[in-house]
Protein backbone atom coordinates (compact mmCIF):
# COMPACT_ATOMS: atom_id res chain seq x y z
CA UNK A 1 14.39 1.69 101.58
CA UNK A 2 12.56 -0.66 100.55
CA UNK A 3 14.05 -3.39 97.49
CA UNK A 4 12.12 -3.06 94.53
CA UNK A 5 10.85 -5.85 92.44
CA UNK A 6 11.25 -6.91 89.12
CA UNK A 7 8.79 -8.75 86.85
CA UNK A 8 10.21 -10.28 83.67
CA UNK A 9 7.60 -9.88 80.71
CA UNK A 10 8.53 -12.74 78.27
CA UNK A 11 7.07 -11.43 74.64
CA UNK A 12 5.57 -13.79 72.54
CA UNK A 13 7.68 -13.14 69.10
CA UNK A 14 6.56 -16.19 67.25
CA UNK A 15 2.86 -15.11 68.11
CA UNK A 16 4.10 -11.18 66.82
CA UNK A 17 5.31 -12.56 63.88
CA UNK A 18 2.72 -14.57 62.41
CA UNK A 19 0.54 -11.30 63.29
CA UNK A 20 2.53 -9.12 60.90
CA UNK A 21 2.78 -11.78 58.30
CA UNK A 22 -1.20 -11.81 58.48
CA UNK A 23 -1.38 -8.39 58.10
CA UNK A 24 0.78 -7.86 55.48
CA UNK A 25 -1.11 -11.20 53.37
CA UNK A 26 -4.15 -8.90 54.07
CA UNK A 27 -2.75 -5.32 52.78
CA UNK A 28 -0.73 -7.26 49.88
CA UNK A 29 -4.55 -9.08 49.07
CA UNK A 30 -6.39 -5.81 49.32
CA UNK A 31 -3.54 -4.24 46.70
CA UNK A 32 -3.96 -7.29 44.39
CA UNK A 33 -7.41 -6.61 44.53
CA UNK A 34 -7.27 -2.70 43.97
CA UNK A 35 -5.03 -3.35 41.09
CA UNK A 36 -6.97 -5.76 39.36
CA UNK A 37 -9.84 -3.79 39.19
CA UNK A 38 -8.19 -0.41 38.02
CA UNK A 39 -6.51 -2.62 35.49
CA UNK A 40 -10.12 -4.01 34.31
CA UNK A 41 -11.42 -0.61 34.48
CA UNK A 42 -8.96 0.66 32.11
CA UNK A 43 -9.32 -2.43 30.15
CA UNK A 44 -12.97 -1.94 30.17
CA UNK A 45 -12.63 1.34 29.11
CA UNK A 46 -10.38 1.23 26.65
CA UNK A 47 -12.40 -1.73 25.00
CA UNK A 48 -15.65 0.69 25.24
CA UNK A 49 -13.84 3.25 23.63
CA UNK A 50 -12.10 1.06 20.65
CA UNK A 51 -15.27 -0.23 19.99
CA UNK A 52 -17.28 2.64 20.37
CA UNK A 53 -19.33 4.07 17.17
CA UNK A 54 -20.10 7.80 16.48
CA UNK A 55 -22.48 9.49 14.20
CA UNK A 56 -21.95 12.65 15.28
CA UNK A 57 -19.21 15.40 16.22
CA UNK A 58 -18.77 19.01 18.32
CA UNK A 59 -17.25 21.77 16.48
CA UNK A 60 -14.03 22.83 18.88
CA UNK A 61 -12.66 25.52 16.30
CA UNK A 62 -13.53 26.55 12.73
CA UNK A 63 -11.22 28.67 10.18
CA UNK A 64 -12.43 30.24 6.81
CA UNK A 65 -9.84 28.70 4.06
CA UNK A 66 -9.74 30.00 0.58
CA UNK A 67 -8.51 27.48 -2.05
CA UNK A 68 -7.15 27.89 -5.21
CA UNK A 69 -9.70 25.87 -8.01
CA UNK A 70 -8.89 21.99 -8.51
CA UNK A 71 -6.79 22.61 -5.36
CA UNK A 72 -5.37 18.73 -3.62
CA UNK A 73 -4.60 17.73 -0.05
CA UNK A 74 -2.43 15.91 1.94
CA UNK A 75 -1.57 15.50 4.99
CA UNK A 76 2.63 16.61 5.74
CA UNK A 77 3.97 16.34 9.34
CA UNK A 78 0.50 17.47 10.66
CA UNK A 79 0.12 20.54 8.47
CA UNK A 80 -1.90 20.49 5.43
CA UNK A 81 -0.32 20.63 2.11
CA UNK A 82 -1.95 22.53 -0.78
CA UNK A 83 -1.36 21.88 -4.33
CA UNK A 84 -2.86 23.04 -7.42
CA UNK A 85 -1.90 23.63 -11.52
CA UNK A 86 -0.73 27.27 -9.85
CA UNK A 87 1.10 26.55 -7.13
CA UNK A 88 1.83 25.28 -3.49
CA UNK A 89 1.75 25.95 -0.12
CA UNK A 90 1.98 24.59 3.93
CA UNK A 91 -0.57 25.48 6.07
CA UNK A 92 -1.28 24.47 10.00
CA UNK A 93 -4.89 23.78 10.97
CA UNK A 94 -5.41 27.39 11.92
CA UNK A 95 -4.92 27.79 8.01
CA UNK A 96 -1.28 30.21 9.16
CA UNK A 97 0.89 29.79 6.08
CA UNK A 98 4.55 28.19 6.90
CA UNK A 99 5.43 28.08 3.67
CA UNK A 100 4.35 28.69 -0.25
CA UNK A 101 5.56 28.07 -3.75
CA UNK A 102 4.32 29.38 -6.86
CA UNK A 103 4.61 27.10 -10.17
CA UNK A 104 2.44 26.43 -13.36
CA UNK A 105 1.93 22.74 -13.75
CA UNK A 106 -0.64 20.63 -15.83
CA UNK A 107 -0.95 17.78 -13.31
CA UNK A 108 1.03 18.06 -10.23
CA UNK A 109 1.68 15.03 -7.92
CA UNK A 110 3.23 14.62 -5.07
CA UNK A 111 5.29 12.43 -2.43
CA UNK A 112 6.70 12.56 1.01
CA UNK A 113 9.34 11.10 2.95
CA UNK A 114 9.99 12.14 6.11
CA UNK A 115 10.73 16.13 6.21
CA UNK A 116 10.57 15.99 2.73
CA UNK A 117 8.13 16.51 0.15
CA UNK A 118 8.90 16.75 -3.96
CA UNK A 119 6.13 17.90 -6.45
CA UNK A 120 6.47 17.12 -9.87
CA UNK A 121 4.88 17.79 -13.03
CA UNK A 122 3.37 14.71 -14.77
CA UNK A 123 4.81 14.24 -18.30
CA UNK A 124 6.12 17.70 -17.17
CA UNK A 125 9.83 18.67 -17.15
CA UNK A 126 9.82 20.63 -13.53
CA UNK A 127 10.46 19.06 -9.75
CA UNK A 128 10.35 21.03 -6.74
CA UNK A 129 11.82 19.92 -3.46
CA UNK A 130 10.74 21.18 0.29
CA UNK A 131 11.13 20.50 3.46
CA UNK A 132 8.93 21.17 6.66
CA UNK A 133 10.47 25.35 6.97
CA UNK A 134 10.25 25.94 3.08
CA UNK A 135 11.51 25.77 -0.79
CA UNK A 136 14.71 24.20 -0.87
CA UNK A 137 15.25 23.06 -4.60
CA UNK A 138 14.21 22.82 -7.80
CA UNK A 139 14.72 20.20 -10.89
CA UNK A 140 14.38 20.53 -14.39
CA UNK A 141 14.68 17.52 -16.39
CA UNK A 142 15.35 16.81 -20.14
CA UNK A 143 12.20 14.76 -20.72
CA UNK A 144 9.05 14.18 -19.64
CA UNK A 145 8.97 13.17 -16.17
CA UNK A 146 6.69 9.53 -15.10
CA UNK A 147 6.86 9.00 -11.49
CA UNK A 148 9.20 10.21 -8.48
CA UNK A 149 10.34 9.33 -5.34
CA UNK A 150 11.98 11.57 -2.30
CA UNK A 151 14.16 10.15 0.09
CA UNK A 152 14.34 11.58 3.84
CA UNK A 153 17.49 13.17 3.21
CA UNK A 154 15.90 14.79 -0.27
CA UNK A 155 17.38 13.09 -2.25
CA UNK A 156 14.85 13.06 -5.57
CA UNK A 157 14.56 9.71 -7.72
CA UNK A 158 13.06 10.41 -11.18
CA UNK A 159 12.03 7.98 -14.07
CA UNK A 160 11.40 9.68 -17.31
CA UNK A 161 10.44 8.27 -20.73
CA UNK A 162 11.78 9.42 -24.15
CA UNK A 163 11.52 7.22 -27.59
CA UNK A 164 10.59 4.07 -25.56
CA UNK A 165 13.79 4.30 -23.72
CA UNK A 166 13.51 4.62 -19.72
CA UNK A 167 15.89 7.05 -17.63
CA UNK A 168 16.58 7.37 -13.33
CA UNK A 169 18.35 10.18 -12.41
CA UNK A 170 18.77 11.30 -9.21
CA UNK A 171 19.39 14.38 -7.47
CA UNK A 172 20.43 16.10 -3.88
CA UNK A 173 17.74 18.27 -2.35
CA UNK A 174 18.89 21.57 -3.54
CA UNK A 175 18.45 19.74 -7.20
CA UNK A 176 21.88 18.96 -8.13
CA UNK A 177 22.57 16.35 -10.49
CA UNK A 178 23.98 13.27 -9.02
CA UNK A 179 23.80 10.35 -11.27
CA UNK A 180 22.03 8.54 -13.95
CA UNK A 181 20.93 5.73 -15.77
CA UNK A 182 19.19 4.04 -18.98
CA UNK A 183 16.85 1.29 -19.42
CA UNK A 184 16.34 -0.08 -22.89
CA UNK A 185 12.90 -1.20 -23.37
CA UNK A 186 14.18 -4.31 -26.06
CA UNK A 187 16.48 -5.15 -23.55
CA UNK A 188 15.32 -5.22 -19.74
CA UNK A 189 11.71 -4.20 -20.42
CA UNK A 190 9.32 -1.02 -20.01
CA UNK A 191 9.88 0.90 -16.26
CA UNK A 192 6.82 0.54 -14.98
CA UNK A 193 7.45 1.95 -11.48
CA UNK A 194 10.45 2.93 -9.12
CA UNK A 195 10.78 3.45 -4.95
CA UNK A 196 13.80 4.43 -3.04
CA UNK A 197 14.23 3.22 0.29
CA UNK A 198 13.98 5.98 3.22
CA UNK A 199 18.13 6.78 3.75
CA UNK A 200 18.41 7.15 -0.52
CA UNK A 201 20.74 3.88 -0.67
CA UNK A 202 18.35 1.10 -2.46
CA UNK A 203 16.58 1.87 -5.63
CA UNK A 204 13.60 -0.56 -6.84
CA UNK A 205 12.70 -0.69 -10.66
CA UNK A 206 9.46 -2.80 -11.63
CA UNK A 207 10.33 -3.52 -15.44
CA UNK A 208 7.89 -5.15 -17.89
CA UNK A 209 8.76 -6.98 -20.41
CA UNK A 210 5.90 -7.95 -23.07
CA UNK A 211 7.17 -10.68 -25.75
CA UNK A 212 5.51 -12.53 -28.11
CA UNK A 213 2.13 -11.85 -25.83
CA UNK A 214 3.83 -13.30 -22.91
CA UNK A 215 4.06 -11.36 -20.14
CA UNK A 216 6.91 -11.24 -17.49
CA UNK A 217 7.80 -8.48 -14.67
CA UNK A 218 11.07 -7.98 -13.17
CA UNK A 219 11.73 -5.82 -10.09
CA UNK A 220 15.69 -4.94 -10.03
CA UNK A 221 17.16 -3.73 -6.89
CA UNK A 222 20.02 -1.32 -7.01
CA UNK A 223 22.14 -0.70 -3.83
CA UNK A 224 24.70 2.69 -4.07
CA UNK A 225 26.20 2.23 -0.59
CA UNK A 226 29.40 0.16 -0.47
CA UNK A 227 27.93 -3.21 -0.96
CA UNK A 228 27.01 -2.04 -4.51
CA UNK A 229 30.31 -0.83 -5.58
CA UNK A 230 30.90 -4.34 -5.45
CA UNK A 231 28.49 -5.38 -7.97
CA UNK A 232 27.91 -5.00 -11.57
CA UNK A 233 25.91 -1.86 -12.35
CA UNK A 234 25.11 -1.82 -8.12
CA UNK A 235 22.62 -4.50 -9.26
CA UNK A 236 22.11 -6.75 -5.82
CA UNK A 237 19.04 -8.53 -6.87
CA UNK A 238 16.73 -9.26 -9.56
CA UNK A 239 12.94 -11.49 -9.39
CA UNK A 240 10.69 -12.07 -12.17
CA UNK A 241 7.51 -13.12 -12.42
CA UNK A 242 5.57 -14.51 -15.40
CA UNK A 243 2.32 -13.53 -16.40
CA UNK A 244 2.34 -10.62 -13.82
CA UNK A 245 2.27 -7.08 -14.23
CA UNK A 246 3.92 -5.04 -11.20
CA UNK A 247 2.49 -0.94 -11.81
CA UNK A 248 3.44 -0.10 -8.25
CA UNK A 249 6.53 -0.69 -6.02
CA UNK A 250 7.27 0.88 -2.69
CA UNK A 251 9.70 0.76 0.44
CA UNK A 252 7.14 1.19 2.99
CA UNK A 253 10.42 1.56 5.70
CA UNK A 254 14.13 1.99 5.16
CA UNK A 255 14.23 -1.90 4.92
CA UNK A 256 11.05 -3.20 3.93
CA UNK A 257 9.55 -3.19 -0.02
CA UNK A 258 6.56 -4.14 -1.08
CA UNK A 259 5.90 -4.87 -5.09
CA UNK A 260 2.13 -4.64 -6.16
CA UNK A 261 1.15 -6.79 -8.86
CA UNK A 262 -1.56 -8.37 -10.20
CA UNK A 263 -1.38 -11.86 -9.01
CA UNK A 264 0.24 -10.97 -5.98
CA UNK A 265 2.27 -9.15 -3.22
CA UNK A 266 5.60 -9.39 -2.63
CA UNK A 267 6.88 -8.07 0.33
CA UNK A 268 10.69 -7.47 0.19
CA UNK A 269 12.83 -6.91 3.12
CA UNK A 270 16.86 -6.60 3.88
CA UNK A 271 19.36 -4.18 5.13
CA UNK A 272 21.74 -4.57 1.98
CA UNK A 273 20.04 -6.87 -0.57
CA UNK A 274 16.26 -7.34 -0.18
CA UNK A 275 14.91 -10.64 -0.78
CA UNK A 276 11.59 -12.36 -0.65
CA UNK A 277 10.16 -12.23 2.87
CA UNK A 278 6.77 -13.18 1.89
CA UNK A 279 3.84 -13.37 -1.24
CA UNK A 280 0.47 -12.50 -0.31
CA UNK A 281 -1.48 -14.08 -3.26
CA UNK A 282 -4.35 -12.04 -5.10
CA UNK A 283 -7.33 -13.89 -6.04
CA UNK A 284 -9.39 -10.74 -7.21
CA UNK A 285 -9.27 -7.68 -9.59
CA UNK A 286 -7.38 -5.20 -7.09
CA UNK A 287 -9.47 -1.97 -7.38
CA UNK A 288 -7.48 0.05 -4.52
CA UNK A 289 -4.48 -0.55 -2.69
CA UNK A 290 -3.23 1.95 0.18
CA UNK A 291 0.17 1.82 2.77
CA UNK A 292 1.73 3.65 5.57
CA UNK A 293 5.10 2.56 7.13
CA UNK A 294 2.79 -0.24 9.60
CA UNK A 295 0.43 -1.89 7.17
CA UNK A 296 -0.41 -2.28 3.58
CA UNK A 297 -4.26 -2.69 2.15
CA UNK A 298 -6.38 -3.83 -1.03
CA UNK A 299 -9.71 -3.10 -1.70
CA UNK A 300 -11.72 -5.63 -3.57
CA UNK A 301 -15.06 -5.62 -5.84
CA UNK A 302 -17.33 -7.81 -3.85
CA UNK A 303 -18.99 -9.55 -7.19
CA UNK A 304 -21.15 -12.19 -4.96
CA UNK A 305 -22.07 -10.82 -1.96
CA UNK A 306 -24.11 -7.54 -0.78
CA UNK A 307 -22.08 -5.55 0.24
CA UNK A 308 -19.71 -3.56 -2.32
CA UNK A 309 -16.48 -3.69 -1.50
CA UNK A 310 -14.08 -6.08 0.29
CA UNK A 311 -10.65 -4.46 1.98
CA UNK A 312 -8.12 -6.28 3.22
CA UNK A 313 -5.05 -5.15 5.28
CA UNK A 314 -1.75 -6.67 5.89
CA UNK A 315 1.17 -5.82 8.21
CA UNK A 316 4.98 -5.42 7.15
CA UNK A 317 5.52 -9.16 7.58
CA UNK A 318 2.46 -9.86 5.45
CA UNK A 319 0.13 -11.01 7.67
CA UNK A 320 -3.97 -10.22 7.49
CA UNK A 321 -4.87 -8.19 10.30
CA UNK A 322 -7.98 -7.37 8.82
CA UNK A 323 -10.98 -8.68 6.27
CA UNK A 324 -13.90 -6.12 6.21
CA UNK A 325 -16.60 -5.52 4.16
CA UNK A 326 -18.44 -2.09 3.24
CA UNK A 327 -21.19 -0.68 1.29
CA UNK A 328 -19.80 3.11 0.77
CA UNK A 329 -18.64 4.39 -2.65
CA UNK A 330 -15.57 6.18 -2.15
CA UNK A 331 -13.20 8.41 -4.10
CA UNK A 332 -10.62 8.20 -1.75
CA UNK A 333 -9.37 5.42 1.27
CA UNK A 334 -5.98 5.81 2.76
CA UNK A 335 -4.51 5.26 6.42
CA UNK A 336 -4.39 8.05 8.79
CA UNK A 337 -2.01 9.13 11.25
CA UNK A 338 -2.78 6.97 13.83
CA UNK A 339 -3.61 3.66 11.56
CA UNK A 340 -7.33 4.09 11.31
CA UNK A 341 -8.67 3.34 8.11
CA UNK A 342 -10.62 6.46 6.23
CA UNK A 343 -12.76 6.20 2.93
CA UNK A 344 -14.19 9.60 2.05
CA UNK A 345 -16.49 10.33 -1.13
CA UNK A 346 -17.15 14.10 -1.79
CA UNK A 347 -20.25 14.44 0.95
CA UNK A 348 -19.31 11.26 2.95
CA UNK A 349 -16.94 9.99 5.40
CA UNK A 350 -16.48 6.47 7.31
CA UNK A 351 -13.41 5.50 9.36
CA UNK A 352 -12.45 2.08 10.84
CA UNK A 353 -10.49 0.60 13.29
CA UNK A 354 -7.86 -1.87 12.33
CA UNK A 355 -9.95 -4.15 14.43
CA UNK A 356 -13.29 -3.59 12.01
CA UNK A 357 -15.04 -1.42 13.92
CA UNK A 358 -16.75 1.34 12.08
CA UNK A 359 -15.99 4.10 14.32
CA UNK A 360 -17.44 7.11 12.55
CA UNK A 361 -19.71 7.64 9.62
CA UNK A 362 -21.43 10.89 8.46
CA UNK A 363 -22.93 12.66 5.34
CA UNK A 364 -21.88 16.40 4.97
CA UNK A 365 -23.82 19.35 3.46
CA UNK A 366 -20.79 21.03 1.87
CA UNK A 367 -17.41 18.76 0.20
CA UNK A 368 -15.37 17.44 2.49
CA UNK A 369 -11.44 16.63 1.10
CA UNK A 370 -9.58 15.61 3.42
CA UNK A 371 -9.28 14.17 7.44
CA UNK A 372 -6.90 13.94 9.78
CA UNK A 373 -6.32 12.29 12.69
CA UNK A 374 -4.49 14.76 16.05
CA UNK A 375 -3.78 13.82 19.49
CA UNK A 376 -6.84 12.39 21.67
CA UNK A 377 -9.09 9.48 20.43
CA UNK A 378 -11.89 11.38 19.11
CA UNK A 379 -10.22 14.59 18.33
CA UNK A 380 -9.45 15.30 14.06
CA UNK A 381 -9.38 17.84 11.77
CA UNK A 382 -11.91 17.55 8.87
CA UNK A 383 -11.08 20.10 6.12
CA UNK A 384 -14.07 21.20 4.76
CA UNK A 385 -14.62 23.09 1.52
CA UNK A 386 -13.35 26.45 2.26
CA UNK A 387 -13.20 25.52 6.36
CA UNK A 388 -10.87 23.49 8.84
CA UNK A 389 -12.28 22.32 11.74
CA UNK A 390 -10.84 20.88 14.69
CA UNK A 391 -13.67 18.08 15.93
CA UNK A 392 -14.60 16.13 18.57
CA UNK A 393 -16.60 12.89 18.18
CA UNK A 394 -19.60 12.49 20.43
């Protein structure tokens, strides 16, 4: 039998090596590349579409709506709320009643916090307090009711005037009475204004105080956890301001306050005891100003320039994020649910990006009173008078 032979093959594993490295410096180039350009692609998109401007929309779904007369809108955890002098009532864009509460009021307004929404009667002596499934309470003061604030627990704040004395009381959500307070006019100053923060804990009251033609605001913070107890009258902070009227005060979060007034902003913020986080001066007559729980906004006569109006918008630390000017009379311009800006007149609608882009503008044949803002990037709801539609830009 014959001996077999053996050949030794001696493998080149340096030369191997540097092959695979190659190759995988080729597949991890090719990836770099790949992702780059999907990531400009969405970029690119996403630019085309933030930027994008529409005249025109498709009509996805349309639903007959009958409104009571003078009837008001507003938008409450994505379903529309209806108020009128008569009465109340919840509806979801396919106009399906949730809820609905009868009343007789003379001017009803509203406000919202969370899954809660109180309408009062202005100068009126009746409050009623809902939630997202329904009627849950009902106030009835002793005097005539000014302004008032729901917390997102329910909790109701409510400033009434009698005999140029100023009252807060403040009740649970099924409208029991929980405490109360006065505020002499010769003493502190005329209630101009009060917020509550989100959890019900921190109480804001802008006070004016009008002597000898000198004028001077104060904005009082009241705190009824247990860091109040501590203090006198759960007083944790007081700032004036001379020659300023504040009309308007509002925690735009649990933490953060901003105080209107006419020289400038003031934008409050603190856990416990709010103080000054920063003044946005006010160089013009304010003719509008408008908030959400991201950003607060002015609009501004424009006396010297062409255009008609001048809004500016802010963020919680009091920042600009935006100067634009527009042309559009408007009856109403407010923040929608996903931070676009809309101003609506009765036949006319514009809304911007918080980047200044005027994203949609269109003139209506019939009233339009109200828009909304759903999921998708050109999807809303434009209620119509006596229609809802659902929408699609285009």
């Amino acid at each position: 039998m014959a001996d077999k032979a053996y050949r030794v093959v001696k493998s080149d594993v340096k030369g191997m090596n540097e092959k695979i490295q190659r190759h995988r410096r080729k597949i991890l180039r090719w990836t770099a590349f790949v992702t780059v350009c999907l990531l400009l692609g969405i970029a690119g998109v996403y630019i085309y579409l933030q930027t994008r401007t529409y005249s025109e929309y498709s009509v996805l779904k349309s639903v007959e709506r009958e409104d009571s007369p003078g009837a008001q809108f507003d938008v409450f955890h994505g379903n529309i709320l209806k108020y009128s002098k008569d009465g109340a009532s919840l509806v979801d864009e396919n106009n399906k009643i949730i809820w609905n509460q009868t009343y007789e009021m003379q001017a009803p307004m509203v406000d919202f916090c969370e899954n809660y929404a109180a309408i009062a009667d202005k100068k009126g002596d009746r409050i009623y307090i809902m939630d997202l499934s329904g009627p849950c309470g009902e106030i009835e003061t002793s005097m005539p009711i000014q302004r008032i604030e729901v917390a997102s627990q329910g909790m109701v704040a409510v400033l009434m005037e009698q005999n140029g004395t100023g009252y807060i009381q403040m009740y649970d959500k099924s409208g029991t009475f929980l405490a109360e307070g006065e505020v002499h006019t010769e003493n502190s100053g005329y209630p101009l204004d009060i917020a509550i923060s989100n959890d019900g804990k921190k109480l804001a009251v802008s006070l004016l105080d009008v002597n000898k033609g000198n004028v001077n605001t104060t904005i009082t913070f009241f705190n009824f956890d247990a860091m109040g107890q501590n203090e006198i009258d759960n007083i944790v902070g007081q700032y004036s301001y001379a020659d300023m009227v504040v009309p308007k005060v509002e925690f735009l979060t649990n933490d953060v306050m901003v105080a209107f007034g006419s020289q400038k902003a003031v934008v409050f913020e603190g856990a416990q005891k709010p103080q000054v986080k920063k003044e946005v001066a006010i160089e013009k007559e304010i003719r509008t100003i408008f908030y959400n729980d991201a950003y607060f906004g002015f609009v501004f006569d424009n006396e010297n320039k062409d255009t008609s109006y001048n809004m500016q918008i802010h963020d919680l630390r009091g920042a600009e994020v935006l100067s634009k000017d527009f042309e559009m009379e408007y009856e109403e311009i407010g923040f929608l649910e996903n931070d676009e800006i809309c101003i609506r007149n009765d036949l006319e609608c514009a809304i911007f990006t918080l980047r200044g882009v005027q994203k949609f503008h269109a003139n209506f044949d019939k009233s339009i009173w109200k828009i909304m803002s759903v999921a998708g990037i050109r999807d809303y709801v434009f209620l119509i008078d006596g229609e809802t539609q659902r929408i699609r830009l285009k």
